[in-house]
Protein backbone atom coordinates (compact mmCIF):
# COMPACT_ATOMS: atom_id res chain seq x y z
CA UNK A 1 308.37 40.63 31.78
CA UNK A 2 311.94 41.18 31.58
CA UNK A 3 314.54 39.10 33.88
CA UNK A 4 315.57 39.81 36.87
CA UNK A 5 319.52 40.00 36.21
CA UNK A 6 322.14 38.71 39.17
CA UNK A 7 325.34 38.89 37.76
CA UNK A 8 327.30 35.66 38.33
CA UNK A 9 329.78 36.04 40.88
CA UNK A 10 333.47 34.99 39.10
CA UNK A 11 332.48 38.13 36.45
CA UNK A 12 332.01 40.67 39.44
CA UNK A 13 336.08 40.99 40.23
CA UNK A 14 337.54 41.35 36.42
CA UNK A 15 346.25 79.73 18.05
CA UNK A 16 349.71 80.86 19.26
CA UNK A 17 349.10 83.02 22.72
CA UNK A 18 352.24 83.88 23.59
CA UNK A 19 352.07 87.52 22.46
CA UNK A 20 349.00 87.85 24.77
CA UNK A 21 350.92 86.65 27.95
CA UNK A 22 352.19 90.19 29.73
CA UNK A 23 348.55 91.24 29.03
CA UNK A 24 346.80 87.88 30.35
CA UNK A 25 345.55 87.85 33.87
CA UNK A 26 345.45 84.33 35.28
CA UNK A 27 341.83 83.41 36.89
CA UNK A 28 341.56 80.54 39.84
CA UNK A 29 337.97 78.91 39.17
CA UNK A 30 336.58 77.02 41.56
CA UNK A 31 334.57 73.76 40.33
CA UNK A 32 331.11 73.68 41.98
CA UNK A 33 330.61 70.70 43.35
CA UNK A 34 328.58 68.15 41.55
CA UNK A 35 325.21 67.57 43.40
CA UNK A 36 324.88 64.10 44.91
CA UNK A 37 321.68 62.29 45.16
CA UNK A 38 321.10 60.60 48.60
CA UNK A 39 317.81 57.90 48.99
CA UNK A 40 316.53 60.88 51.53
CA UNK A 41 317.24 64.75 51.98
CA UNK A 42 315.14 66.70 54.16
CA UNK A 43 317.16 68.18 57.12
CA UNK A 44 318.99 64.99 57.55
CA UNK A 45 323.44 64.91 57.20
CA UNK A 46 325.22 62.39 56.02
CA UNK A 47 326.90 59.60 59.47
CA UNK A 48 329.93 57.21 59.53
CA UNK A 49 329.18 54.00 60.84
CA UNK A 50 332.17 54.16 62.89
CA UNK A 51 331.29 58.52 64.51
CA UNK A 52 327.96 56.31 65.40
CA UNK A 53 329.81 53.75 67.26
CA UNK A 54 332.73 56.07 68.70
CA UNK A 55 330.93 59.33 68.77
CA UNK A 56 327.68 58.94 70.17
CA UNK A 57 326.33 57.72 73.03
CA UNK A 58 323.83 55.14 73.65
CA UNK A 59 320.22 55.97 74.93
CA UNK A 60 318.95 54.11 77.87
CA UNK A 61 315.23 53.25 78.95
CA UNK A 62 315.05 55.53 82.08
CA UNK A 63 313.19 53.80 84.66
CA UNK A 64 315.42 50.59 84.69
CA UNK A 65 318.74 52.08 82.53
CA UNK A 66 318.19 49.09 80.20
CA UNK A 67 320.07 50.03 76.94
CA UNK A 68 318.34 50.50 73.83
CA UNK A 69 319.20 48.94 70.50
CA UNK A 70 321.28 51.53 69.21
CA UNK A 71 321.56 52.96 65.37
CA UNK A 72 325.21 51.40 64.87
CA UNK A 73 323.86 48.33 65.77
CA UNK A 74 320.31 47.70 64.29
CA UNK A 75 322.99 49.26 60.73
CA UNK A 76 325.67 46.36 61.44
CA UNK A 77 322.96 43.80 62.20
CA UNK A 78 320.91 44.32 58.76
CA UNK A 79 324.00 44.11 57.17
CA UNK A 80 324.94 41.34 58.67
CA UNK A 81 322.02 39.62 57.88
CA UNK A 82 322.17 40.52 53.76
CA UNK A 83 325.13 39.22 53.44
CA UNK A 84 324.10 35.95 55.06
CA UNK A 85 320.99 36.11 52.64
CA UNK A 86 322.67 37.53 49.94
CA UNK A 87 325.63 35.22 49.85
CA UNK A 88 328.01 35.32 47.08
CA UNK A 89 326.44 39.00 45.88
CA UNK A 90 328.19 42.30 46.57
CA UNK A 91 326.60 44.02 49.69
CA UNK A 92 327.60 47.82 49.44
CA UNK A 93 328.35 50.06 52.40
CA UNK A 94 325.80 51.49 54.40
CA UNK A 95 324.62 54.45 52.70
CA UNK A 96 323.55 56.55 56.56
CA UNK A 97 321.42 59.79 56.91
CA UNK A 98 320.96 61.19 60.20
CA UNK A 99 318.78 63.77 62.11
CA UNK A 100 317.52 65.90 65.22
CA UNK A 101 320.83 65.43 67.49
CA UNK A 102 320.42 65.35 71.19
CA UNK A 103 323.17 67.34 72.94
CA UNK A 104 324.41 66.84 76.38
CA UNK A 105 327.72 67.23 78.39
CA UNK A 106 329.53 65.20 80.45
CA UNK A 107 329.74 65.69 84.35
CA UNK A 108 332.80 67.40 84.64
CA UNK A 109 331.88 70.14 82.04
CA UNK A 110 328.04 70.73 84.06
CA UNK A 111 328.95 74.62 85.39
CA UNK A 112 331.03 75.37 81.77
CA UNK A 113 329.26 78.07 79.52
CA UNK A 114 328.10 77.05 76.26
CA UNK A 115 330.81 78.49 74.29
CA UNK A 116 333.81 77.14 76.24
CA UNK A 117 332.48 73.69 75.98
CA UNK A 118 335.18 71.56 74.72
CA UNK A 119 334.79 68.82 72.23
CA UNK A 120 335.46 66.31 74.80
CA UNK A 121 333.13 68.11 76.66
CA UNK A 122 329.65 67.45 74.74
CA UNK A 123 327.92 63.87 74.45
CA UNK A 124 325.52 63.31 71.36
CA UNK A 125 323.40 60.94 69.75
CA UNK A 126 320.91 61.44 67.03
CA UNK A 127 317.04 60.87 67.76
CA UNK A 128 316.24 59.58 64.06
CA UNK A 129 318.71 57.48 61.48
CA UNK A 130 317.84 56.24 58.47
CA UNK A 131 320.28 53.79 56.21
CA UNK A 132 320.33 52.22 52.44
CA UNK A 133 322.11 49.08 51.92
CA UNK A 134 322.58 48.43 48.05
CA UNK A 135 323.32 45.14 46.54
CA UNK A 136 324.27 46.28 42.55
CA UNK A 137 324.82 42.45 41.42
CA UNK A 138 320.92 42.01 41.50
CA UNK A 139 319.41 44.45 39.20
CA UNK A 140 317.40 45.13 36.03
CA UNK A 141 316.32 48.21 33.76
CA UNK A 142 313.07 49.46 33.92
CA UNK A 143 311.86 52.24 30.92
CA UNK A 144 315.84 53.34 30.51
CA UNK A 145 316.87 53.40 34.40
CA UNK A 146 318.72 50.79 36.01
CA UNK A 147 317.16 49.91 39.71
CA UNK A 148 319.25 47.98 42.45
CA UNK A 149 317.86 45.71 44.66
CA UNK A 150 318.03 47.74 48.13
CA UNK A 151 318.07 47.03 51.35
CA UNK A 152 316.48 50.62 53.89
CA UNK A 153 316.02 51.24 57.56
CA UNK A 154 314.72 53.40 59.66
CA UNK A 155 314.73 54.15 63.55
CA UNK A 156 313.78 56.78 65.25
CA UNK A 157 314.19 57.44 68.93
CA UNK A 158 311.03 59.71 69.20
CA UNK A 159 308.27 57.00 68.07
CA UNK A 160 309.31 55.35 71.40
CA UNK A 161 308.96 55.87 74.82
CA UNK A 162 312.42 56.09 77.05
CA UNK A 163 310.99 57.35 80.13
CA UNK A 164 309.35 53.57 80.63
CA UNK A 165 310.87 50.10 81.35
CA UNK A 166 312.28 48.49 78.66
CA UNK A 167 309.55 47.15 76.30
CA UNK A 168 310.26 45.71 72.27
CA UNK A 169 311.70 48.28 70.48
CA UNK A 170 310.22 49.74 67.10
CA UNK A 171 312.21 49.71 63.93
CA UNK A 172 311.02 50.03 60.01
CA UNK A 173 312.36 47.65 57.39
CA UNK A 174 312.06 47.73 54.04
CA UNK A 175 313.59 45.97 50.88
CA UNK A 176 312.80 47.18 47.51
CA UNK A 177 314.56 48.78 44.79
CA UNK A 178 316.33 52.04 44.33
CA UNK A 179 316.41 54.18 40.95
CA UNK A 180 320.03 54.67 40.26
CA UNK A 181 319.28 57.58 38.02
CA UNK A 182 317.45 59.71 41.24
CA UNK A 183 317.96 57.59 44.12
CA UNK A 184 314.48 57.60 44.30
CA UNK A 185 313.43 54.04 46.62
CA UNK A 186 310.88 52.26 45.19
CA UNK A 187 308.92 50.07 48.20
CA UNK A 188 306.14 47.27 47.76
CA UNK A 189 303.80 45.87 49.88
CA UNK A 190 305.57 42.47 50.80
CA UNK A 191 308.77 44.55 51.13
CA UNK A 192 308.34 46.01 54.38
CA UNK A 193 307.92 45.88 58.04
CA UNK A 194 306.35 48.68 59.54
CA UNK A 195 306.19 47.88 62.89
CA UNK A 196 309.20 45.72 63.65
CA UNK A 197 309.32 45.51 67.83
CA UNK A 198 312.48 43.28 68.84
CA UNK A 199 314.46 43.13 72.43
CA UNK A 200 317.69 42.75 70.89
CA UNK A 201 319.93 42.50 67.57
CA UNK A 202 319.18 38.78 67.85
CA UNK A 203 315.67 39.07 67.04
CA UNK A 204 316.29 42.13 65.19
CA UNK A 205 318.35 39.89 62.35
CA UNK A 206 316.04 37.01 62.35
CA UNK A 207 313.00 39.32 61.11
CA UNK A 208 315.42 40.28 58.77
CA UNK A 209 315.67 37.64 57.33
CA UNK A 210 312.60 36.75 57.35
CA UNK A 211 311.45 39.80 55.60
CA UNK A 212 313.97 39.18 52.99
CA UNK A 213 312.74 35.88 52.18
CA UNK A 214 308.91 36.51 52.07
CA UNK A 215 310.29 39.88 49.35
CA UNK A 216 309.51 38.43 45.85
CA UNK A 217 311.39 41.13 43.83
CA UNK A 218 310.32 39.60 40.19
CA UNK A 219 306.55 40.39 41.61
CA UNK A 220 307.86 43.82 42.40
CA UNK A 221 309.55 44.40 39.35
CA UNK A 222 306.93 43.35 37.24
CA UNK A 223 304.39 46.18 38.61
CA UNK A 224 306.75 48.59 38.08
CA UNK A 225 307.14 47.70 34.25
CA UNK A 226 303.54 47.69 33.82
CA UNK A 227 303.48 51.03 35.03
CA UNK A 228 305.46 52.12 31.81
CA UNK A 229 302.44 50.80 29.73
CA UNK A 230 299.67 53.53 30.68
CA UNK A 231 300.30 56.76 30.05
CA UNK A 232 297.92 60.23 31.13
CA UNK A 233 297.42 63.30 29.93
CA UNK A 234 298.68 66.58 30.82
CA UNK A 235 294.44 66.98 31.59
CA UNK A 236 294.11 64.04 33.66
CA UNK A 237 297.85 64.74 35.71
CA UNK A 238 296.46 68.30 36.84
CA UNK A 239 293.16 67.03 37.90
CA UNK A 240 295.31 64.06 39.84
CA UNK A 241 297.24 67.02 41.29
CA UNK A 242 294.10 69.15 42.54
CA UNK A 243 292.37 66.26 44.00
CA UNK A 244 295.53 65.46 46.05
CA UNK A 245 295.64 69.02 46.98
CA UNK A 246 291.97 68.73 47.83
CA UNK A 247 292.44 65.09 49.86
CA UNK A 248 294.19 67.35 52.87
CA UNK A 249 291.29 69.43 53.26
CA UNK A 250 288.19 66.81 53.35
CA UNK A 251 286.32 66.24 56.42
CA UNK A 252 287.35 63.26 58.22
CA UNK A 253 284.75 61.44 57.58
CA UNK A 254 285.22 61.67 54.30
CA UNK A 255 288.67 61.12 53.74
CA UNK A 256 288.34 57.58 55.10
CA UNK A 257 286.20 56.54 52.60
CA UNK A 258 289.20 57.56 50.14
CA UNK A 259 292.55 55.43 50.03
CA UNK A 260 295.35 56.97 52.08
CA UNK A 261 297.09 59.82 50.78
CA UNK A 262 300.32 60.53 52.56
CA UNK A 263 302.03 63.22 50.34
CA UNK A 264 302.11 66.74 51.97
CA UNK A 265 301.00 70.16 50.23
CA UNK A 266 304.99 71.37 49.85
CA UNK A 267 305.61 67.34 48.31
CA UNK A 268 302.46 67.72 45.92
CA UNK A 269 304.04 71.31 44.85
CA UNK A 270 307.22 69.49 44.12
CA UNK A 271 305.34 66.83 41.85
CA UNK A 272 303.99 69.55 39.88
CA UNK A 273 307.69 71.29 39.57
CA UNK A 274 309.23 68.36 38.48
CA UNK A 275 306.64 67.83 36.13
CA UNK A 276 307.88 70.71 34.38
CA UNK A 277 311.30 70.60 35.26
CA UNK A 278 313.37 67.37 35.84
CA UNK A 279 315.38 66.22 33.55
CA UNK A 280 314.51 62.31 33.71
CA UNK A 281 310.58 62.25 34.25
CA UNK A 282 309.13 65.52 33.58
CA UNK A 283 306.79 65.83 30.70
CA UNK A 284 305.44 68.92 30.15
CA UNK A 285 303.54 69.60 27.36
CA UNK A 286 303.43 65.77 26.75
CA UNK A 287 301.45 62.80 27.94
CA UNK A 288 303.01 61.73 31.31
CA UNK A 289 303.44 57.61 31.84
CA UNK A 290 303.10 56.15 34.86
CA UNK A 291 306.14 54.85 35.25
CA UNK A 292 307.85 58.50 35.47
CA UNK A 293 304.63 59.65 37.44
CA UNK A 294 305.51 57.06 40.48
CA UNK A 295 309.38 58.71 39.99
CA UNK A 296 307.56 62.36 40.18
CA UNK A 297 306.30 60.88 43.80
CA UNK A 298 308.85 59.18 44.96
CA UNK A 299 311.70 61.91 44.02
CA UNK A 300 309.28 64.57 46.20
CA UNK A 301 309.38 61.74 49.19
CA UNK A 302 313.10 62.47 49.31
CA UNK A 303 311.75 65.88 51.33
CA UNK A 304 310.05 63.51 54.29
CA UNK A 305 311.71 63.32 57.85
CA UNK A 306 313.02 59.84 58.78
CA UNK A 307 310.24 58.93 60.69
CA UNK A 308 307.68 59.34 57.83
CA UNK A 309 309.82 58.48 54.99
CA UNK A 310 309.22 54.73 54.66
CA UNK A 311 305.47 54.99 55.25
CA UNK A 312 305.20 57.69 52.52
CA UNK A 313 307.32 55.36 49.93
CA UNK A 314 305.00 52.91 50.27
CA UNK A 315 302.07 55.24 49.81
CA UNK A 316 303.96 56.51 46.50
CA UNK A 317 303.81 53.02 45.20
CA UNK A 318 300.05 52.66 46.05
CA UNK A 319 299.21 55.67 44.49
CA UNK A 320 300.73 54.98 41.40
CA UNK A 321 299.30 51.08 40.87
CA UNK A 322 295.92 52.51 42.05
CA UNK A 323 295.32 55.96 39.57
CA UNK A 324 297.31 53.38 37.19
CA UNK A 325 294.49 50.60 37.88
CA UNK A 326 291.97 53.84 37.76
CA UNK A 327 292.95 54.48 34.34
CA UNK A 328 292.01 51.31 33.27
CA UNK A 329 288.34 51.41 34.91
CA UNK A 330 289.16 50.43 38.19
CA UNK A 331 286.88 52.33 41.18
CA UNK A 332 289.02 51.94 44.18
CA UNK A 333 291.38 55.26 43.22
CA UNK A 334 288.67 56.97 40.66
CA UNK A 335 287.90 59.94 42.66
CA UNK A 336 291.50 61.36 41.53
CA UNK A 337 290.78 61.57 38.20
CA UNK A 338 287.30 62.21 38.09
């Protein structure tokens, strides 16, 4: 296995034309903008830390108007705990994606039309948020890409009920590591909290720390180089693909006796584009390792709301290490490539 690589901290700082000219007319081009990869795209826009603190309002529990944990501060209270954690390693800026705003209006503007609301007029606040945290001094290359240890969150308003009393509050956690080359998030098993229920952003950072002390990323990084190892044919990858296609359609009975797969119809359709068309793991034509196959999955996860996005990461990684282990003669995932 190769090391795990944290870069010490004091080395982190250091023809002539001219007879064309009356006849030459002058064209303005306008550069298309580069396309930049964010950990998650879906419907979600890109949030300052500071338009969630001065921007948006804070949602209340309704039956005692007991305030809620709010995005800006479950954000600021991860990262406050990272670089506690992480002391002495660089702890980027929140990298925040948000969705599904809530509109409303203060008092004053209640009889106002809709289109001679003022700015000043409107309240918001965004039902679901979703941020990435990197840390680039702890990294290490797996098959050609470099992958950052990374720190992801996930909240969203709608997986709770604020017409109660206040009661814990749900949040997701995760820590894992994040494929500079996509931004695709790679999650394990002992990297995550799904159901993370706190009353307040002192609780909230000690499970963060906890979680980030029970992580062991050379564990994690080790699977994921082992995926590299075992590679499938273009055969076995379209079988994988019907089968998946197939999984959404079994009886429920049925499906339980399967592993979980989370992956929609449009995501699986994705997988089988990139197969064929990206630039970094497709392999059409070719045999198709696993490594690039979990980077097929986890670049069509991109396309999941907040809400599922964490859940289905996870499920990316366990389908991988499973048809991986199935290719080897394990049972527990053989019915995908049978």
């Amino acid at each position: 296995m190769r090391n795990l690589v944290i870069m010490p901290t004091e080395n982190r700082e250091r023809m002539n034309l001219g007879e064309f000219a009356e006849e030459a007319t002058i064209i303005e081009e306008t550069a298309t903008p580069k396309r930049v990869n964010h950990f998650i795209e879906a419907n979600t826009q890109g949030a300052t830390l500071q338009h969630l603190k001065n921007d948006c309002i804070t949602p209340v529990f309704a039956k005692d108007n007991e305030l809620t944990v709010n995005h800006a501060a479950f954000i600021e209270t991860v990262w406050e705990a990272a670089n506690s954690y992480y002391n002495g390693e660089t702890i980027g800026t929140p990298d925040i994606r948000v969705s599904h705003v809530i509109k409303g209006r203060i008092p004053e503007a209640i009889h106002k039309p809709a289109n001679q609301l003022l700015e000043s007029d409107k309240t918001i606040y965004y039902e679901r948020a979703a941020f990435s945290i990197d840390i680039p001094t702890i990294y290490e290359t797996v098959e050609g890409n470099k992958l950052n240890l990374s720190i992801v969150g996930v909240r969203a308003y709608n997986q709770m009920n604020l017409y109660s009393k206040k009661v814990p509050e749900l949040f997701r956690l995760a820590i894992g590591f994040k494929n500079q080359v996509c931004c695709n998030m790679c999650i394990f098993t002992d990297g995550y909290k799904d159901d993370l229920r706190v009353s307040n952003t002192s609780e909230l950072y000690r499970s963060a720390l906890e979680l980030f002390n029970n992580y062991n990323p050379a564990k994690h990084l080790h699977l994921m180089q082992q995926l590299g190892n075992t590679s499938m044919s273009e055969h076995q990858f379209a079988q994988i693909l019907g089968k998946m296609r197939l999984y959404q359609c079994l009886p429920n009975g049925y499906q339980k006796r399967l592993p979980r797969m989370l992956l929609t119809d449009t995501q699986i359709n994705s997988v089988a584009k990139a197969y064929i068309n990206d630039e970094n793991f497709g392999s059409f034509g070719n045999d198709l390792n696993m490594w690039k196959f979990y980077n097929l999955l986890t670049g069509a996860n991109k396309s999941s709301y907040i809400d599922s996005f964490l859940d289905r990461s996870l499920n990316a990684t366990e389908m991988a290490v499973g048809i991986n282990a199935a290719l080897h003669g394990d049972e527990h995932y053989k019915w995908f490539i049978d």
